[in-house]
PDB file of N, CA and C in Angstrom:
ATOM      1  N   UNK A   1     -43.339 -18.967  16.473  1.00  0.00           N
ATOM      2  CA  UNK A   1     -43.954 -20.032  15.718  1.00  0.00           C
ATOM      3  C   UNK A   1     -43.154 -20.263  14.454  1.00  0.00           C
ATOM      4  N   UNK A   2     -43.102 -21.634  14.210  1.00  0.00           N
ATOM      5  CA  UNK A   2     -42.432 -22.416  13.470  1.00  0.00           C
ATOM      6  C   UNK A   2     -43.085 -21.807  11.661  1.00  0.00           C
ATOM      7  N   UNK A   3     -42.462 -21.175  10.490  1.00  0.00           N
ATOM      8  CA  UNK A   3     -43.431 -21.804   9.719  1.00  0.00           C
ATOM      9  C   UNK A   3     -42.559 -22.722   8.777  1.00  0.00           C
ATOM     10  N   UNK A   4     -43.845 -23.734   8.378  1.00  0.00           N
ATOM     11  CA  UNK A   4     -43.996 -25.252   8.050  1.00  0.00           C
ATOM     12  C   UNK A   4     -44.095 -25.059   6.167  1.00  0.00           C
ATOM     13  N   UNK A   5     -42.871 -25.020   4.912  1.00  0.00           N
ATOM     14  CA  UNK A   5     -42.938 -24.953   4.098  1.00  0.00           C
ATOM     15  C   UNK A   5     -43.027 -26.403   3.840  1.00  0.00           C
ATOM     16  N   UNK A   6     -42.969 -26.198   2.521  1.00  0.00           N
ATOM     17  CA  UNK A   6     -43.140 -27.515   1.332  1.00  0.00           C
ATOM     18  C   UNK A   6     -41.689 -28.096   1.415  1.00  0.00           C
ATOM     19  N   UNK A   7     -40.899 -27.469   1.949  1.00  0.00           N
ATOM     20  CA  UNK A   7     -39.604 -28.618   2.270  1.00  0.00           C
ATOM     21  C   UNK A   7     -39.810 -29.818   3.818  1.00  0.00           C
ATOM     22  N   UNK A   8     -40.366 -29.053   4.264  1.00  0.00           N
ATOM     23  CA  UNK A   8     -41.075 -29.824   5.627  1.00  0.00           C
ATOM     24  C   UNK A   8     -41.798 -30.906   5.439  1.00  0.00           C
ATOM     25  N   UNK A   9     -42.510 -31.346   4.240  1.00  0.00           N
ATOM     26  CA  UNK A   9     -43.573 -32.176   4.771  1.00  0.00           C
ATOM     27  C   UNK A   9     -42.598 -33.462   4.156  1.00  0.00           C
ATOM     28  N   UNK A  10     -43.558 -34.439   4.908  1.00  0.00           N
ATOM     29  CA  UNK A  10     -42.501 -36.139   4.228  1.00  0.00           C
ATOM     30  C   UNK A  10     -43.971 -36.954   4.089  1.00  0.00           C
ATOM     31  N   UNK A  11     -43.376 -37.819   3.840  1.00  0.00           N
ATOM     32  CA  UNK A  11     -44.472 -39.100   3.926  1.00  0.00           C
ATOM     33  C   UNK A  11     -44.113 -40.226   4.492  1.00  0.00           C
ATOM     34  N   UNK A  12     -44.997 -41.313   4.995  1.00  0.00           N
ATOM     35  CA  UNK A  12     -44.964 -42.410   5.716  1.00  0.00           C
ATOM     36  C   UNK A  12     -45.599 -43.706   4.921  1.00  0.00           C
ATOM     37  N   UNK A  13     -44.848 -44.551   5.185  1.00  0.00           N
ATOM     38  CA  UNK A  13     -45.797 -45.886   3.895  1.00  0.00           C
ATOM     39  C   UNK A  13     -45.167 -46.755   5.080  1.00  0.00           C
ATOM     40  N   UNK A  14     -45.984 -48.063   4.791  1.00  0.00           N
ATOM     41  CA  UNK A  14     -46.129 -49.129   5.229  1.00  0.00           C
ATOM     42  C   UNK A  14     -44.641 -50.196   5.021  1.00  0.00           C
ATOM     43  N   UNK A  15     -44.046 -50.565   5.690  1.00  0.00           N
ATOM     44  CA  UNK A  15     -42.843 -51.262   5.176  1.00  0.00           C
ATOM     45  C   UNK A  15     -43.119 -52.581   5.329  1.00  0.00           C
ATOM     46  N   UNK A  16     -43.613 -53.165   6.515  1.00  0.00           N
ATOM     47  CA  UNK A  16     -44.035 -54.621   6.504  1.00  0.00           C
ATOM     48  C   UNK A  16     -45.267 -54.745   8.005  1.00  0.00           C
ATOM     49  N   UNK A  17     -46.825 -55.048   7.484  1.00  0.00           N
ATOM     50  CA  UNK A  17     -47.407 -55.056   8.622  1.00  0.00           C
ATOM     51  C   UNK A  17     -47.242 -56.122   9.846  1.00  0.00           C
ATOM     52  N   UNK A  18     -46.380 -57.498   9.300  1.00  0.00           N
ATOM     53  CA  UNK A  18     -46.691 -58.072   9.827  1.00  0.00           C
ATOM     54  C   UNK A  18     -45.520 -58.094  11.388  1.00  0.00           C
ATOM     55  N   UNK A  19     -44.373 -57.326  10.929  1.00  0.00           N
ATOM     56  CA  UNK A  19     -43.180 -56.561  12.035  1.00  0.00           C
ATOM     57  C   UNK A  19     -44.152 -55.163  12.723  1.00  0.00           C
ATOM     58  N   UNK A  20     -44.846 -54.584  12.273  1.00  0.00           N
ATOM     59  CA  UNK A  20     -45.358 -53.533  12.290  1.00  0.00           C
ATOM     60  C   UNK A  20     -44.697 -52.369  12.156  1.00  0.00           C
ATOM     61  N   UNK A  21     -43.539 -52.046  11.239  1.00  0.00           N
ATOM     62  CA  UNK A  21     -42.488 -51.904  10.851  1.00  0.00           C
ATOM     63  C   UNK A  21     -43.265 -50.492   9.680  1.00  0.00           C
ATOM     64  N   UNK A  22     -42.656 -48.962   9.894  1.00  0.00           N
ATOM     65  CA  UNK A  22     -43.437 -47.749   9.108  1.00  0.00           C
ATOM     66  C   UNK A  22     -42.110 -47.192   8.856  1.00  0.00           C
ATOM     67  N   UNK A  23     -42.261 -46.421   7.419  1.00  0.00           N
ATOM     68  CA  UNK A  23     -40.579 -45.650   7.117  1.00  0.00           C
ATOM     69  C   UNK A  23     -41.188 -43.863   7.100  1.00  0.00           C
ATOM     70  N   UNK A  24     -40.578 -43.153   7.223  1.00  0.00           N
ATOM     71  CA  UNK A  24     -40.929 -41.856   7.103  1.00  0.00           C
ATOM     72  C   UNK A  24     -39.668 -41.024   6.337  1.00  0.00           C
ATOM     73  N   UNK A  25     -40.166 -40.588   4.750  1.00  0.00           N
ATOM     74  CA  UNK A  25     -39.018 -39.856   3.662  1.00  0.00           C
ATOM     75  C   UNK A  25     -39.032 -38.624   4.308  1.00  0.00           C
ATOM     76  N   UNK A  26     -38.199 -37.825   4.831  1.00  0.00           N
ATOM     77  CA  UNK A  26     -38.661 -36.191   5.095  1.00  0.00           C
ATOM     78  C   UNK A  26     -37.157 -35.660   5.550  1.00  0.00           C
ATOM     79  N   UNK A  27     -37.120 -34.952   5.701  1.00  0.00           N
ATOM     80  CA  UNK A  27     -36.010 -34.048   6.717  1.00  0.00           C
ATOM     81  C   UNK A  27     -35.877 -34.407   8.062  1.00  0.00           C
ATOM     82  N   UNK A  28     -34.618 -34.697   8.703  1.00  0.00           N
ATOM     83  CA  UNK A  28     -34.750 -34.609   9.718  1.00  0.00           C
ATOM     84  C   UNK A  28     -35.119 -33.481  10.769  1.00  0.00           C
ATOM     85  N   UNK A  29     -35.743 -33.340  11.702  1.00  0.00           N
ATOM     86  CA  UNK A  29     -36.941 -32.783  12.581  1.00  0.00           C
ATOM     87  C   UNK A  29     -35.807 -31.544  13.265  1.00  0.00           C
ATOM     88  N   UNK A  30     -35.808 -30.307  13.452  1.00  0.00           N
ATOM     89  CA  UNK A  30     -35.167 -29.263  13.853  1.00  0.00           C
ATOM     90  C   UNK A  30     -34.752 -29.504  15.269  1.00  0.00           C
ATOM     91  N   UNK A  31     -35.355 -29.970  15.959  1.00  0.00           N
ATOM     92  CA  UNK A  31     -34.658 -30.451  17.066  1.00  0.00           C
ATOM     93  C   UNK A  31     -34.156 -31.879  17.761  1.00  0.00           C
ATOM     94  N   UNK A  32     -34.021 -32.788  16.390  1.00  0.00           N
ATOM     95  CA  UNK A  32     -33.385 -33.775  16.490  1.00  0.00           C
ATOM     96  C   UNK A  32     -31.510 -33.882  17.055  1.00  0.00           C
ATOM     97  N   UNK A  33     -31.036 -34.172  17.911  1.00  0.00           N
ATOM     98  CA  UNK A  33     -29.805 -34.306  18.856  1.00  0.00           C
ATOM     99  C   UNK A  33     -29.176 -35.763  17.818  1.00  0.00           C
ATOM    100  N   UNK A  34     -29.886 -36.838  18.040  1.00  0.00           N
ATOM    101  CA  UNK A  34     -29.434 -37.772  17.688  1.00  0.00           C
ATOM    102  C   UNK A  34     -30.394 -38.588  16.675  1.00  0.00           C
ATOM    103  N   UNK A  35     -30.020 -39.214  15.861  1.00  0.00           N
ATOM    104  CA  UNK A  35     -31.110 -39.566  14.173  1.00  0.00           C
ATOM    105  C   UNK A  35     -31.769 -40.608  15.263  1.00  0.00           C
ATOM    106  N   UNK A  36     -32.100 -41.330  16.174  1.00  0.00           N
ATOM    107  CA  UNK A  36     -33.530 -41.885  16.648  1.00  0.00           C
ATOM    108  C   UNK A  36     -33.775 -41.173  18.007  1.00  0.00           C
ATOM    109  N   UNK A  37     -34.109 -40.211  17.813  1.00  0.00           N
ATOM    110  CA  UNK A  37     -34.814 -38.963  18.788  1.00  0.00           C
ATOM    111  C   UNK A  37     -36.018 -38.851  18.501  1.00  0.00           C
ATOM    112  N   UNK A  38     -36.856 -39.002  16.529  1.00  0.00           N
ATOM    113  CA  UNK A  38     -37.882 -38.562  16.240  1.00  0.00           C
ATOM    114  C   UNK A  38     -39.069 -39.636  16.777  1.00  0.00           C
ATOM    115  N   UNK A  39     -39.622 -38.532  16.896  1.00  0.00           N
ATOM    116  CA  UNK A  39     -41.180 -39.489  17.366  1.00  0.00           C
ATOM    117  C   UNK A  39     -42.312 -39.190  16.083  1.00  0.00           C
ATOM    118  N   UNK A  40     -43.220 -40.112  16.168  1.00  0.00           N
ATOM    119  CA  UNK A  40     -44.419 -40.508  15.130  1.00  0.00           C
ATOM    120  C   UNK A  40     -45.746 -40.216  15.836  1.00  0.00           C
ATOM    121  N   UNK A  41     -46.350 -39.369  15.493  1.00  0.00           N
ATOM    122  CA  UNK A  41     -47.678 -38.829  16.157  1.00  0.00           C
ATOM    123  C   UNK A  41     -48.796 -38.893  14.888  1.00  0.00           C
ATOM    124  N   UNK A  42     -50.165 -39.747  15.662  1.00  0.00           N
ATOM    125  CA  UNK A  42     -51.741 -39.984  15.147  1.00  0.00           C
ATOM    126  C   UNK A  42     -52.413 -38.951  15.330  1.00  0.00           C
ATOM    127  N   UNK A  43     -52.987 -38.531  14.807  1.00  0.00           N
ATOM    128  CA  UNK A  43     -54.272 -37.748  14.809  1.00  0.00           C
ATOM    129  C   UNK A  43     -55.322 -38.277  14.400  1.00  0.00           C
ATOM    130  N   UNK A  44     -55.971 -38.915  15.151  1.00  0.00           N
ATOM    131  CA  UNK A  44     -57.845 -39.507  14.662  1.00  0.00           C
ATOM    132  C   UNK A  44     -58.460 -38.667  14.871  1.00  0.00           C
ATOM    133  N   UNK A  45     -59.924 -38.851  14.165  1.00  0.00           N
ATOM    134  CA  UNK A  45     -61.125 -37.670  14.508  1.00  0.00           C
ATOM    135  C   UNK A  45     -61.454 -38.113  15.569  1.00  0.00           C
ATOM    136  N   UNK A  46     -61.386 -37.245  16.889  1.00  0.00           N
ATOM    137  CA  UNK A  46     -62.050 -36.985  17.482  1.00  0.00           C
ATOM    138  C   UNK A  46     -63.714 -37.449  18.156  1.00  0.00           C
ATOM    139  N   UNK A  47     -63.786 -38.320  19.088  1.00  0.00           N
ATOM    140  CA  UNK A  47     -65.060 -38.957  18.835  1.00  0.00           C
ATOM    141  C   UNK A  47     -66.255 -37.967  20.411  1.00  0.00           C
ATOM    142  N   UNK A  48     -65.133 -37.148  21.081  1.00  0.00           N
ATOM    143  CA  UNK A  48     -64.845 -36.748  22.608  1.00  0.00           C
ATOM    144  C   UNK A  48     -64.708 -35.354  22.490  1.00  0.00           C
ATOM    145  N   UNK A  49     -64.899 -35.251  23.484  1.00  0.00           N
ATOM    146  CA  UNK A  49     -63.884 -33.561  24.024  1.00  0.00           C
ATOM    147  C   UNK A  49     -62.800 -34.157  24.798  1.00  0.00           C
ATOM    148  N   UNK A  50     -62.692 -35.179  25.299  1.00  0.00           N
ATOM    149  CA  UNK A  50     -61.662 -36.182  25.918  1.00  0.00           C
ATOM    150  C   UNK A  50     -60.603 -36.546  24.670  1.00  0.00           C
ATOM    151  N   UNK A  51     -61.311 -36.838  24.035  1.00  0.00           N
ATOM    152  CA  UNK A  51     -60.160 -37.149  23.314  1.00  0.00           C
ATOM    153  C   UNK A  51     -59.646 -36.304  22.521  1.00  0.00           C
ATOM    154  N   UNK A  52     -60.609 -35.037  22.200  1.00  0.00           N
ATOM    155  CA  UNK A  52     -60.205 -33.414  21.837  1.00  0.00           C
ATOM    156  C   UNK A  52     -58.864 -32.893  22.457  1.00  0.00           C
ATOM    157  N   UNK A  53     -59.158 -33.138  23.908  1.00  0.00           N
ATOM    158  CA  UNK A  53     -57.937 -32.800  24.863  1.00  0.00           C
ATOM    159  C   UNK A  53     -57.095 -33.186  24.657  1.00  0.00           C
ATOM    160  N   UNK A  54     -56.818 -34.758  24.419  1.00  0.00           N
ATOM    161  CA  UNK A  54     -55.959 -35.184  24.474  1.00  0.00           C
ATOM    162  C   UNK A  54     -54.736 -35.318  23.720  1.00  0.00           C
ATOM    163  N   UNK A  55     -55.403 -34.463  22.320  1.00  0.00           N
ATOM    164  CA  UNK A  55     -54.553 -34.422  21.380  1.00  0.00           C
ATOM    165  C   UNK A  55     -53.848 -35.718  20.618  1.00  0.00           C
ATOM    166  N   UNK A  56     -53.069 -35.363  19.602  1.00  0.00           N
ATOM    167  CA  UNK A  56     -52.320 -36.598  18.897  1.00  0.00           C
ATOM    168  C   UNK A  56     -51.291 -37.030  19.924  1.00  0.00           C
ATOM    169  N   UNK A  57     -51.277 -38.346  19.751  1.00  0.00           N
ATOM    170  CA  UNK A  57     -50.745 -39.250  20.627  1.00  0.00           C
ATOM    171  C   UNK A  57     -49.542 -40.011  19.683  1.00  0.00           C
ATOM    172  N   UNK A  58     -48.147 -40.254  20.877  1.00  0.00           N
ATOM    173  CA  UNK A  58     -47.268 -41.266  20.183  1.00  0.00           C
ATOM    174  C   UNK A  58     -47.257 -42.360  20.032  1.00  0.00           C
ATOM    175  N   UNK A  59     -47.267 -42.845  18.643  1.00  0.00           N
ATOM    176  CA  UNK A  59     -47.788 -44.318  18.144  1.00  0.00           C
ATOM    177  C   UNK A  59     -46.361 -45.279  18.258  1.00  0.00           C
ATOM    178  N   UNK A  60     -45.667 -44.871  18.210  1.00  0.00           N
ATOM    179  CA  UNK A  60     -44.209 -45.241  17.754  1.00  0.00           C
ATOM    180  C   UNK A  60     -42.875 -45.274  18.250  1.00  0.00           C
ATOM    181  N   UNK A  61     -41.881 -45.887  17.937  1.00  0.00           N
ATOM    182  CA  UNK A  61     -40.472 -45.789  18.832  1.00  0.00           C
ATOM    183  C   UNK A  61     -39.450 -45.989  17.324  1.00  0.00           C
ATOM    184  N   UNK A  62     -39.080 -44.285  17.226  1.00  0.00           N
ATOM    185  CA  UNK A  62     -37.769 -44.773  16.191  1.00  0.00           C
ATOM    186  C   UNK A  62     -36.843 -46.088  16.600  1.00  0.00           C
ATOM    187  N   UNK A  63     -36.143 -46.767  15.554  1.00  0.00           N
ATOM    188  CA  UNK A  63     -35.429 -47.704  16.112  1.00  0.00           C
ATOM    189  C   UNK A  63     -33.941 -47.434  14.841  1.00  0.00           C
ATOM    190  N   UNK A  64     -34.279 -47.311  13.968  1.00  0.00           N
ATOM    191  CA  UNK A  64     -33.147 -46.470  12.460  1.00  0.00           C
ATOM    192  C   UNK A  64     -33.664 -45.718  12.126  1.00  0.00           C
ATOM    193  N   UNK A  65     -32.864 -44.289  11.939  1.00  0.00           N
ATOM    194  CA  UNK A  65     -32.511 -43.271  11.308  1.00  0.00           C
ATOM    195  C   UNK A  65     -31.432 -43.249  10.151  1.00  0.00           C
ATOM    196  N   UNK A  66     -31.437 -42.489   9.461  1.00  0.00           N
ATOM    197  CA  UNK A  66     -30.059 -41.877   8.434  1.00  0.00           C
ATOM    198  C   UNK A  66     -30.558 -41.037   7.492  1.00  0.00           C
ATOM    199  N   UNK A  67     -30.131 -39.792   7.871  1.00  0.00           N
ATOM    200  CA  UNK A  67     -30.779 -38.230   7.048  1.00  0.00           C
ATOM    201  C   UNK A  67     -31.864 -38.174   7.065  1.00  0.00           C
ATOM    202  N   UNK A  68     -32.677 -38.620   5.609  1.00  0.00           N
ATOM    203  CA  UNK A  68     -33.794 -38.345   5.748  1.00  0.00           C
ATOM    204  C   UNK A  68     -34.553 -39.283   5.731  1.00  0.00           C
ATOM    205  N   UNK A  69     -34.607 -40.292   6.181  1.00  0.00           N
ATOM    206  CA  UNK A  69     -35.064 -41.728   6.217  1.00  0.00           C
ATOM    207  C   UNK A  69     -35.039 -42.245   7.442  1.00  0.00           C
ATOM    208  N   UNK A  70     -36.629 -42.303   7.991  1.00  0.00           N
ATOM    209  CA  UNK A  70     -36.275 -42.555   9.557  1.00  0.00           C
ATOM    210  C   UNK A  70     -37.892 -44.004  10.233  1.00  0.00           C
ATOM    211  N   UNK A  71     -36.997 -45.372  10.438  1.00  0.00           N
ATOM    212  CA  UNK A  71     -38.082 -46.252  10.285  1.00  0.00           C
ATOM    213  C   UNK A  71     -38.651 -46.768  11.574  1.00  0.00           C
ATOM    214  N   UNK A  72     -39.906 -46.637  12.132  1.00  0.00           N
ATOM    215  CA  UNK A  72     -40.561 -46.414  13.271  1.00  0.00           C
ATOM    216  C   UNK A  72     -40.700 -47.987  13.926  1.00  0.00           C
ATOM    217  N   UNK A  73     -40.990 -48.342  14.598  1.00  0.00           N
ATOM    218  CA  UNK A  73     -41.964 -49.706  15.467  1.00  0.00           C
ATOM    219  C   UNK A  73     -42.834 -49.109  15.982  1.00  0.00           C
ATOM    220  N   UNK A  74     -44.103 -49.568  15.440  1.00  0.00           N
ATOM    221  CA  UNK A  74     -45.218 -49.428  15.558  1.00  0.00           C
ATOM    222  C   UNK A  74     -45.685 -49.799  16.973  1.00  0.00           C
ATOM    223  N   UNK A  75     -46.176 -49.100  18.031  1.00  0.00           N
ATOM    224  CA  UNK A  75     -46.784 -49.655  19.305  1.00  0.00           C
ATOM    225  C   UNK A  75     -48.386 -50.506  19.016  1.00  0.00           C
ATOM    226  N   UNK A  76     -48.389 -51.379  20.142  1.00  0.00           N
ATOM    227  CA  UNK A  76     -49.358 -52.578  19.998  1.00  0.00           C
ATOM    228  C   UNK A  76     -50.728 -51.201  20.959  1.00  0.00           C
ATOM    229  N   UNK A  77     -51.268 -50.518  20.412  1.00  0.00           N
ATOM    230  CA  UNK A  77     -52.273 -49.359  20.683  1.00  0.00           C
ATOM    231  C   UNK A  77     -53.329 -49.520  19.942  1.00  0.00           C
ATOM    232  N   UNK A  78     -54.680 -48.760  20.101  1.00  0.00           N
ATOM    233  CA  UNK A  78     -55.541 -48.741  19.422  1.00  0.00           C
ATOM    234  C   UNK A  78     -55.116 -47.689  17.912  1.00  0.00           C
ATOM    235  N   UNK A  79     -54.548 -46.412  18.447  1.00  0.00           N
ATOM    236  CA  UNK A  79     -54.216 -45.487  17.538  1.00  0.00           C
ATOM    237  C   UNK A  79     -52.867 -46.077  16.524  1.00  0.00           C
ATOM    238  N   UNK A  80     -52.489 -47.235  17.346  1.00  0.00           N
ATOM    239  CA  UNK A  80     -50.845 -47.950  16.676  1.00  0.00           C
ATOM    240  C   UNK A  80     -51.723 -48.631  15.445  1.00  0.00           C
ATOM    241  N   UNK A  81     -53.006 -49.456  15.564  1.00  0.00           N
ATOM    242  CA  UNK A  81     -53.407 -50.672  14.607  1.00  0.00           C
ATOM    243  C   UNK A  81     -54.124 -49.389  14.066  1.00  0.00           C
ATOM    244  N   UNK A  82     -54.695 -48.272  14.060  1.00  0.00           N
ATOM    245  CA  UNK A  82     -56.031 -47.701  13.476  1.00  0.00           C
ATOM    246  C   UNK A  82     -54.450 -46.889  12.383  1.00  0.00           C
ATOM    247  N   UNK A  83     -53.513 -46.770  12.367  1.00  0.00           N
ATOM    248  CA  UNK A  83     -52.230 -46.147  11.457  1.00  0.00           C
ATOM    249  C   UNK A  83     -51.990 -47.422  10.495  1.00  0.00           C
ATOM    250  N   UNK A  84     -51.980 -48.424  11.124  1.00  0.00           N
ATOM    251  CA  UNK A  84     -51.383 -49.588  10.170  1.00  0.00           C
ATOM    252  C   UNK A  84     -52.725 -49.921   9.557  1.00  0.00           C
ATOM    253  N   UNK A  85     -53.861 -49.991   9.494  1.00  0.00           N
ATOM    254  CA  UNK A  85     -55.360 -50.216   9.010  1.00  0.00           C
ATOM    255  C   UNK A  85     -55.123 -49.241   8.053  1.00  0.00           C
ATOM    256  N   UNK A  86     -54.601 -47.845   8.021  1.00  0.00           N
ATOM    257  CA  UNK A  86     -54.959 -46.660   7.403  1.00  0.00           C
ATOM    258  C   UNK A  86     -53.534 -46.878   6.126  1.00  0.00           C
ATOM    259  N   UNK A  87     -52.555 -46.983   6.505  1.00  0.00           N
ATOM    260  CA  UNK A  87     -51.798 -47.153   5.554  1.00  0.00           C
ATOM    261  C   UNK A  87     -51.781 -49.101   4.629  1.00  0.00           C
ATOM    262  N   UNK A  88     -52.643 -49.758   5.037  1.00  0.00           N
ATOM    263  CA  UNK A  88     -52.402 -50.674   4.837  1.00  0.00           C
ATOM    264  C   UNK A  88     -54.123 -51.288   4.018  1.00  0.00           C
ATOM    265  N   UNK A  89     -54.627 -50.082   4.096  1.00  0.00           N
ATOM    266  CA  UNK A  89     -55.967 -49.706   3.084  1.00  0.00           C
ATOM    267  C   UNK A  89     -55.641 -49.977   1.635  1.00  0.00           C
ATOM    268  N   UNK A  90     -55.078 -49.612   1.040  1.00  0.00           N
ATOM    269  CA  UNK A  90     -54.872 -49.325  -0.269  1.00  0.00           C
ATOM    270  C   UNK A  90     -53.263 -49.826  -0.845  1.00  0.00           C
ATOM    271  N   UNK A  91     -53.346 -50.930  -1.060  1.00  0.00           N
ATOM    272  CA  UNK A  91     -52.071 -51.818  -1.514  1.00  0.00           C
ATOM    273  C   UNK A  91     -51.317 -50.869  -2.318  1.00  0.00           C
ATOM    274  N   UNK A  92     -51.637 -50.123  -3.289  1.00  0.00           N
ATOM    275  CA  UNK A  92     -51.048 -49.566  -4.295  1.00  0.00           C
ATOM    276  C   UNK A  92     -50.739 -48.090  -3.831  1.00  0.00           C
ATOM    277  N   UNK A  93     -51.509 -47.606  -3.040  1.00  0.00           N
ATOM    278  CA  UNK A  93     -50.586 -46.369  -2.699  1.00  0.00           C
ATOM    279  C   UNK A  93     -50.505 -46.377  -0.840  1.00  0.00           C
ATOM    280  N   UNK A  94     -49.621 -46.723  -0.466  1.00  0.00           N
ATOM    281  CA  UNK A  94     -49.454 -46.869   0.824  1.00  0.00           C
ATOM    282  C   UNK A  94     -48.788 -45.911   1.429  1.00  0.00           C
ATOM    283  N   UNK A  95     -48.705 -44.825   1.016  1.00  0.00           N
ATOM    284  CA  UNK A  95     -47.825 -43.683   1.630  1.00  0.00           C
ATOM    285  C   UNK A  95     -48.904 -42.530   1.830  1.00  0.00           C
ATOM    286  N   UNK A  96     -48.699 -42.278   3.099  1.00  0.00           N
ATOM    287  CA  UNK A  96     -49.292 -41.103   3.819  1.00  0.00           C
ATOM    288  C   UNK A  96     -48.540 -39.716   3.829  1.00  0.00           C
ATOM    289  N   UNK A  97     -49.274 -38.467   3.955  1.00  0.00           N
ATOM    290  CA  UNK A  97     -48.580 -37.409   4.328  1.00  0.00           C
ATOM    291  C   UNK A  97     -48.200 -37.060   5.254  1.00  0.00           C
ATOM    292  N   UNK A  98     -47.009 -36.537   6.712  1.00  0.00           N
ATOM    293  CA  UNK A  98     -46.632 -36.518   7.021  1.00  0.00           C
ATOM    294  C   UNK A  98     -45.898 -35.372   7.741  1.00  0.00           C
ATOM    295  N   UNK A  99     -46.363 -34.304   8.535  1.00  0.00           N
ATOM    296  CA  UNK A  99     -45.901 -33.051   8.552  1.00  0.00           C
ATOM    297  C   UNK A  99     -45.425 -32.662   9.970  1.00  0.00           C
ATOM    298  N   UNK A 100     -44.007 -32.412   9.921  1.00  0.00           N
ATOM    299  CA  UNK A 100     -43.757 -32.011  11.434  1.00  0.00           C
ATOM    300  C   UNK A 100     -44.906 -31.305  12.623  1.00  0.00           C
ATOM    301  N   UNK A 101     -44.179 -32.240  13.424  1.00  0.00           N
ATOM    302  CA  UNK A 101     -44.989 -31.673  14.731  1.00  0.00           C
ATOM    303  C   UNK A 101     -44.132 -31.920  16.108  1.00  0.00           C
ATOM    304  N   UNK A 102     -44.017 -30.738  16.980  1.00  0.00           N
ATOM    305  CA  UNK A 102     -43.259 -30.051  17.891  1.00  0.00           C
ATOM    306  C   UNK A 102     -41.730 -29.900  16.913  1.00  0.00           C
ATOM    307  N   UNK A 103     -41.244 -30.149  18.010  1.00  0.00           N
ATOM    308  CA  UNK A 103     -39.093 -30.334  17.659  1.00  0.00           C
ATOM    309  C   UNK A 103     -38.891 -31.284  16.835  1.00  0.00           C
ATOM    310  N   UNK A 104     -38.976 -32.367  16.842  1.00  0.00           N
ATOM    311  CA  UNK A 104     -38.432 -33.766  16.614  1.00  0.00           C
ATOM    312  C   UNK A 104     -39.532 -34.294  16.561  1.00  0.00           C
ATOM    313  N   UNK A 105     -40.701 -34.319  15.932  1.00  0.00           N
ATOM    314  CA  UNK A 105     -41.740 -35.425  16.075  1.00  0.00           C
ATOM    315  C   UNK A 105     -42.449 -35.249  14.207  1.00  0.00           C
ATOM    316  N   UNK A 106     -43.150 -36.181  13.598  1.00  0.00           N
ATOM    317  CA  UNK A 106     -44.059 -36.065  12.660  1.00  0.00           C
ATOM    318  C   UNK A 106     -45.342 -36.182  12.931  1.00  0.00           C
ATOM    319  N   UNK A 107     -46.507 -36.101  12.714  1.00  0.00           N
ATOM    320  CA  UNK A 107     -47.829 -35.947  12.614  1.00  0.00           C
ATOM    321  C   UNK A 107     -48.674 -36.794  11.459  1.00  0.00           C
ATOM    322  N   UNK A 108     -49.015 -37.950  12.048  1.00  0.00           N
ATOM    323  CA  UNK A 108     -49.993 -38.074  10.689  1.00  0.00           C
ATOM    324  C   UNK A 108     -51.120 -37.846  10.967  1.00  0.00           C
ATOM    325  N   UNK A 109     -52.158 -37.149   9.569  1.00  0.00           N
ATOM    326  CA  UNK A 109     -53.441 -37.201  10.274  1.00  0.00           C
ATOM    327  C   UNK A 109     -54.231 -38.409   9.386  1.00  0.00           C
ATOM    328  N   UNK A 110     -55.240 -38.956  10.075  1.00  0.00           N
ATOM    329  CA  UNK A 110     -55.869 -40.264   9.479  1.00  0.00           C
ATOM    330  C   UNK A 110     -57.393 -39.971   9.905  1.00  0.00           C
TER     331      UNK A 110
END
């Protein structure tokens, strides 16, 4: 098991909703091969044991990378609009926290 310091975590903010267009500041992901390898993972509460199971799901498709700057396309999903609703709450602070999850992936929880 991985452990997950304070150099690990990044954040995610809103870049433009109407592209559906998300940036993520952080490190690139330990088992990143190539800078758009990383994937973007939701975590909603839970409404199920179904959806307990199912765990966080991929919202996203890197499309640019470079170091530590890596900017997503948002999938047309329920969990894709319930991320852009969540970062797109609060005009003035639009950046989420952000903490690896598996190899190459981030985690938001919302």
């Amino acid at each position: 098991m991985t452990r997950v310091t304070r150099d690990h975590i990044g954040t995610v903010k809103l870049v433009d909703r109407k592209t559906r267009v998300v940036e993520i500041l952080g490190p690139q992901p330990f088992g990143s091969r190539r800078p758009t390898d990383r994937k973007l993972f939701v975590d909603r509460s839970q409404e199920s044991l179904v959806e307990f199971m199912r765990g966080p799901e991929e919202v996203a498709h890197c499309f640019a990378a470079d170091g530590r700057t890596a900017r997503f396309l948002v999938d047309e999903s329920p969990r894709g609009e319930a991320l852009l609703d969540l970062l797109a709450r609060n005009p003035k602070a639009q950046a989420r926290p952000a903490r690896p999850w598996g190899v190459k992936g981030w985690l938001v929880e919302g």
